[in-house]
N, C-alpha and C. Protein backbone atom coordinates (compact mmCIF):
# COMPACT_ATOMS: atom_id res chain seq x y z
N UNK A 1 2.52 -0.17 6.24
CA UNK A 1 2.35 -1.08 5.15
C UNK A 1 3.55 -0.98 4.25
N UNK A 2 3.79 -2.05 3.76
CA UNK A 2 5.05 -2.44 2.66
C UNK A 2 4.60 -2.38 1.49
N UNK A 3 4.59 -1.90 0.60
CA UNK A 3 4.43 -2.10 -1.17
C UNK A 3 5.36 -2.34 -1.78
N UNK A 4 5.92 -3.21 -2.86
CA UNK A 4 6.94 -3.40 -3.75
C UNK A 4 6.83 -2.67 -5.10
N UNK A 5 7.44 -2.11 -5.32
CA UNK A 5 7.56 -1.52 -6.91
C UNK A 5 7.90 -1.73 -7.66
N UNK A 6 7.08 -2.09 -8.75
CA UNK A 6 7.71 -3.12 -10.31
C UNK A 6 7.76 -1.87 -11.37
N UNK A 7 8.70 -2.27 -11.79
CA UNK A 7 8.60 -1.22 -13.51
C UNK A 7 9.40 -1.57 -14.26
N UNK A 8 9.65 -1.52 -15.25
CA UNK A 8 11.15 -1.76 -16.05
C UNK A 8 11.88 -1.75 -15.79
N UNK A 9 12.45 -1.70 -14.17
CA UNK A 9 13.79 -1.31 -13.99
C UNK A 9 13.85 -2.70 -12.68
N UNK A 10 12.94 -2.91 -12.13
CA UNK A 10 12.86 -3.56 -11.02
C UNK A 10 11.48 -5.02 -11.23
N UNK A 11 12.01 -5.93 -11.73
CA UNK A 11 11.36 -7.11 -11.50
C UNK A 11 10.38 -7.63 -10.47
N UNK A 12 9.16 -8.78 -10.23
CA UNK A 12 9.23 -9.20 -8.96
C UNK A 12 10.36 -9.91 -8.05
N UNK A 13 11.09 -10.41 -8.75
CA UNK A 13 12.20 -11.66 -8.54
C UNK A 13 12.89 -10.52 -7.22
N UNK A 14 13.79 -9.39 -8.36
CA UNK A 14 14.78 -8.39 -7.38
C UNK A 14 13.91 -7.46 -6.48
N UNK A 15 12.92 -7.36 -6.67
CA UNK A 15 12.18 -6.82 -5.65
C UNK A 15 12.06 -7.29 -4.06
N UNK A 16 11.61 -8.39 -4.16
CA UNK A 16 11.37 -9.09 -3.44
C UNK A 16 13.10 -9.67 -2.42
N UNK A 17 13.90 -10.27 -3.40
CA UNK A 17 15.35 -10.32 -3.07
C UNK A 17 16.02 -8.64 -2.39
N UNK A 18 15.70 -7.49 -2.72
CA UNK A 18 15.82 -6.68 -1.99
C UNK A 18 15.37 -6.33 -0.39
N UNK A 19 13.95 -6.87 -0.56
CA UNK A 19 13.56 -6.61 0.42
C UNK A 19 13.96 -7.43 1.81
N UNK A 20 14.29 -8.92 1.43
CA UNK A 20 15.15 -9.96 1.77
C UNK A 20 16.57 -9.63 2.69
N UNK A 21 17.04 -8.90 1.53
CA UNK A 21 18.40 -8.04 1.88
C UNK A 21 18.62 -7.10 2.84
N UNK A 22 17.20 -6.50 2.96
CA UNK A 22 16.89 -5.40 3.95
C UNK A 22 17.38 -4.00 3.01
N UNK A 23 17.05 -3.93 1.34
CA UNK A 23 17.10 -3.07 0.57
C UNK A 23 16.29 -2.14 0.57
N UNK A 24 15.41 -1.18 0.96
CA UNK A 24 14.10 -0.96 0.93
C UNK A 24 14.21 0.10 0.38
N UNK A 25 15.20 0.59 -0.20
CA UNK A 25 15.01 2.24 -0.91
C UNK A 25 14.31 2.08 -2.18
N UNK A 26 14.08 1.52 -2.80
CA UNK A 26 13.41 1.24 -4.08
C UNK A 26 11.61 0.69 -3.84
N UNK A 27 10.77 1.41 -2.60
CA UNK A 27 10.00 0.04 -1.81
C UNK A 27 9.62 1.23 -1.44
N UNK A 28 7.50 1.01 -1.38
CA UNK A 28 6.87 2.19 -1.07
C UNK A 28 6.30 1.55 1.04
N UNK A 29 6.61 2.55 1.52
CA UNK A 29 6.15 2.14 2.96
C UNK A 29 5.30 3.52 3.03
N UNK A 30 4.70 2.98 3.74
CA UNK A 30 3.16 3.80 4.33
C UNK A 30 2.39 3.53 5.85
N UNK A 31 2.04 4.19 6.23
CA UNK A 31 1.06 4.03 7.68
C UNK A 31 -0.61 4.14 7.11
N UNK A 32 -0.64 2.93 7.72
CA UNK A 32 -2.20 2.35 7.45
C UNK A 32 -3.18 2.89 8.69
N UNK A 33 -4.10 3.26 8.80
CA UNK A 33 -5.05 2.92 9.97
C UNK A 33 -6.53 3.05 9.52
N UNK A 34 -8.04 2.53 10.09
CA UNK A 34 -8.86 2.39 9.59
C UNK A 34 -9.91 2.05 10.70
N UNK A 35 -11.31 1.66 10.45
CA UNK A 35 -12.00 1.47 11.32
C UNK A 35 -13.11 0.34 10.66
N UNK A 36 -13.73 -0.09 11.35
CA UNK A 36 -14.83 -1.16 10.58
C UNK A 36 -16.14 -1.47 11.44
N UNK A 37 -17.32 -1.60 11.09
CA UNK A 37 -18.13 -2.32 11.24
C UNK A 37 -19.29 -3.00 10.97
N UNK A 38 -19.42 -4.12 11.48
CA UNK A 38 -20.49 -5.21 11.52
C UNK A 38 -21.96 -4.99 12.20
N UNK A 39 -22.66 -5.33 10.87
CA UNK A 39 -23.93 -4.73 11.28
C UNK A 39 -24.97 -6.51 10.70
N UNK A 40 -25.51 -6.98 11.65
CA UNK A 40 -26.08 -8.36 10.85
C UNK A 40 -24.87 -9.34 10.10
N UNK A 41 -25.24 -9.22 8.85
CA UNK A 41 -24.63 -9.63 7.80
C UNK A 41 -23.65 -8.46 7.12
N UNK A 42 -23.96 -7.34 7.21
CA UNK A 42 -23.25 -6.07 6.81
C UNK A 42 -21.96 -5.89 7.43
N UNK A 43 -20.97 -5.34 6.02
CA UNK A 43 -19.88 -5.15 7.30
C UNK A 43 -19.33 -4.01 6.43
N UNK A 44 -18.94 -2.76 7.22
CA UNK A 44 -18.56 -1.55 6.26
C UNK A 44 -16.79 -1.44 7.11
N UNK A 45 -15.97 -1.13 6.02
CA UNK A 45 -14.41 -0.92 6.41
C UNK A 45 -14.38 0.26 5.95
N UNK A 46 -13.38 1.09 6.74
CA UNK A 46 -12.92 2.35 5.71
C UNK A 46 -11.53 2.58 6.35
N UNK A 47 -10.43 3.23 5.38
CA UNK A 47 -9.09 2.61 5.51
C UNK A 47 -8.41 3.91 4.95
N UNK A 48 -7.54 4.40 5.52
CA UNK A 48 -6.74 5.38 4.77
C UNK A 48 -5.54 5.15 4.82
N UNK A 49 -4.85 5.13 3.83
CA UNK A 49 -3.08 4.87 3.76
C UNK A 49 -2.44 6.32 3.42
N UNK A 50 -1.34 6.76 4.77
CA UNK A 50 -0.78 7.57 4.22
C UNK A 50 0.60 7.19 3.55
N UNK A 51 1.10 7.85 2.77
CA UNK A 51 2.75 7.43 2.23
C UNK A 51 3.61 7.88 2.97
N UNK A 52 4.48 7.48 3.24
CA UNK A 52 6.02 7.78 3.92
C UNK A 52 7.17 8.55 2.89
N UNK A 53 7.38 7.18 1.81
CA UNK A 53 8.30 7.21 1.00
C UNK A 53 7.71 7.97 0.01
N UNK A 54 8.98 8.66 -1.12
CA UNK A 54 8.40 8.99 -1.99
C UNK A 54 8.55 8.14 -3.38
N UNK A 55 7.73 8.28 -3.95
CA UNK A 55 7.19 6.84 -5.12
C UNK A 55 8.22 7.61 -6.59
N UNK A 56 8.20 8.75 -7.17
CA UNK A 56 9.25 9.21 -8.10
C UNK A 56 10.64 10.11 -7.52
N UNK A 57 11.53 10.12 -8.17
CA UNK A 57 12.73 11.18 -7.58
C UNK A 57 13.35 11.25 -9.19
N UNK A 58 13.03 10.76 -10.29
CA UNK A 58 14.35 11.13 -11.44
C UNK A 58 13.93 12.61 -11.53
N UNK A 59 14.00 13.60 -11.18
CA UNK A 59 13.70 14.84 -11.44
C UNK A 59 12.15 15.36 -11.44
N UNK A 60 11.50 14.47 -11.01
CA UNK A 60 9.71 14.94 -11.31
C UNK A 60 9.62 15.29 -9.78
N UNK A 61 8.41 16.36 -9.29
CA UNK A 61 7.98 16.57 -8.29
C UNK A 61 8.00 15.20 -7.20
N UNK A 62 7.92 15.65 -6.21
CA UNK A 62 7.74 14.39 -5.32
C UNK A 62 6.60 13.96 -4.58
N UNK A 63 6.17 12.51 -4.66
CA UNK A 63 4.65 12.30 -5.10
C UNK A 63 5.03 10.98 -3.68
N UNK A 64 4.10 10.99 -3.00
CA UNK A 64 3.65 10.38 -2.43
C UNK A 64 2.12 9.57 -2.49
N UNK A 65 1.90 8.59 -2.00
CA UNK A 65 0.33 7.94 -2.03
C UNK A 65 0.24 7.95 -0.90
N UNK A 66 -1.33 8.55 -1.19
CA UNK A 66 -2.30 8.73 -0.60
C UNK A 66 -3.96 8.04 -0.48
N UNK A 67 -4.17 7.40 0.15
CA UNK A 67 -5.40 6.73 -0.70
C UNK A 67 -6.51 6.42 0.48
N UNK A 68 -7.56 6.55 -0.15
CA UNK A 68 -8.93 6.49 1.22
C UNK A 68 -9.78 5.09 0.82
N UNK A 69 -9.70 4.53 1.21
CA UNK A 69 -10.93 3.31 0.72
C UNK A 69 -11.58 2.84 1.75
N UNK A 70 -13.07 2.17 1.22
CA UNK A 70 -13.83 1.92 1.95
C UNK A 70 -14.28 0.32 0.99
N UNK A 71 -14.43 -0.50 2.09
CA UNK A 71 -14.76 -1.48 1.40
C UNK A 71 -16.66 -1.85 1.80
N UNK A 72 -17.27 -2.46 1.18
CA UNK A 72 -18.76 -2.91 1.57
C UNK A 72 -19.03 -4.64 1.20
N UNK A 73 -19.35 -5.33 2.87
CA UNK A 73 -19.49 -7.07 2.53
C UNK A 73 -20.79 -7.21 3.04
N UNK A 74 -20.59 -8.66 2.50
CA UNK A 74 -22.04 -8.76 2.85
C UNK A 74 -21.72 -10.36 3.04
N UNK A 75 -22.15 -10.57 4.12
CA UNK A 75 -21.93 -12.45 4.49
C UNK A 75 -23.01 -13.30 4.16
N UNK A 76 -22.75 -14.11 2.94
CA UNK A 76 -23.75 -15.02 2.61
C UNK A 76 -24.28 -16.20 3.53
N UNK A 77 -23.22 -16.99 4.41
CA UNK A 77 -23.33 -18.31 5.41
C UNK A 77 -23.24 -17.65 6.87
C-alpha cells in the first residue's frame, strides 16, 4: 500500500507531483494482507498493514505504522 504524507512541509498538490515523478522518499509504503468473510448478509474483514518506510527521521526514534483493523457490513438490498 501507498500513503501520501501531508504536513507543513508537503502539500497535496507536491505530494502527489512527487509521486508522479517517481519521488517516493517523502511517501509511507506498507504491505497489506487480510482475510474476509460473508455470512448471509454479514460480512466480517480483518486487515493488517505492516510499514516498510519509516514515517519520522528529524532526530526522533524511528516509527513505523502498524495497524490491525477489522471492518463489520451488513447488506441492506
Amino acid at each position: 500500500m501507498f500513503s501520501l504524507i501531508l504536513d507543513n512541509k508537503q502539500s497535496i498538490g507536491q505530494a502527489t507531483g512527487n509521486v508522479f515523478s517517481g519521488n517516493f522518499k517523502d511517501q509511507a509504503i506498507s504491505w497489506q494482507f487480510g482475510a474476509g468473510l460473508d455470512i448471509k448478509k454479514l460480512s466480517i474483514d480483518a486487515r493488517y498493514e505492516l510499514g516498510l518506510s519509516k514515517l519520522n527521521k528529524d532526530g526522533y526514534p524511528p516509527t513505523k505504522l502498524n495497524l490491525f483493523t477489522i471492518r463489520l457490513g451488513y447488506r441492506i438490498f
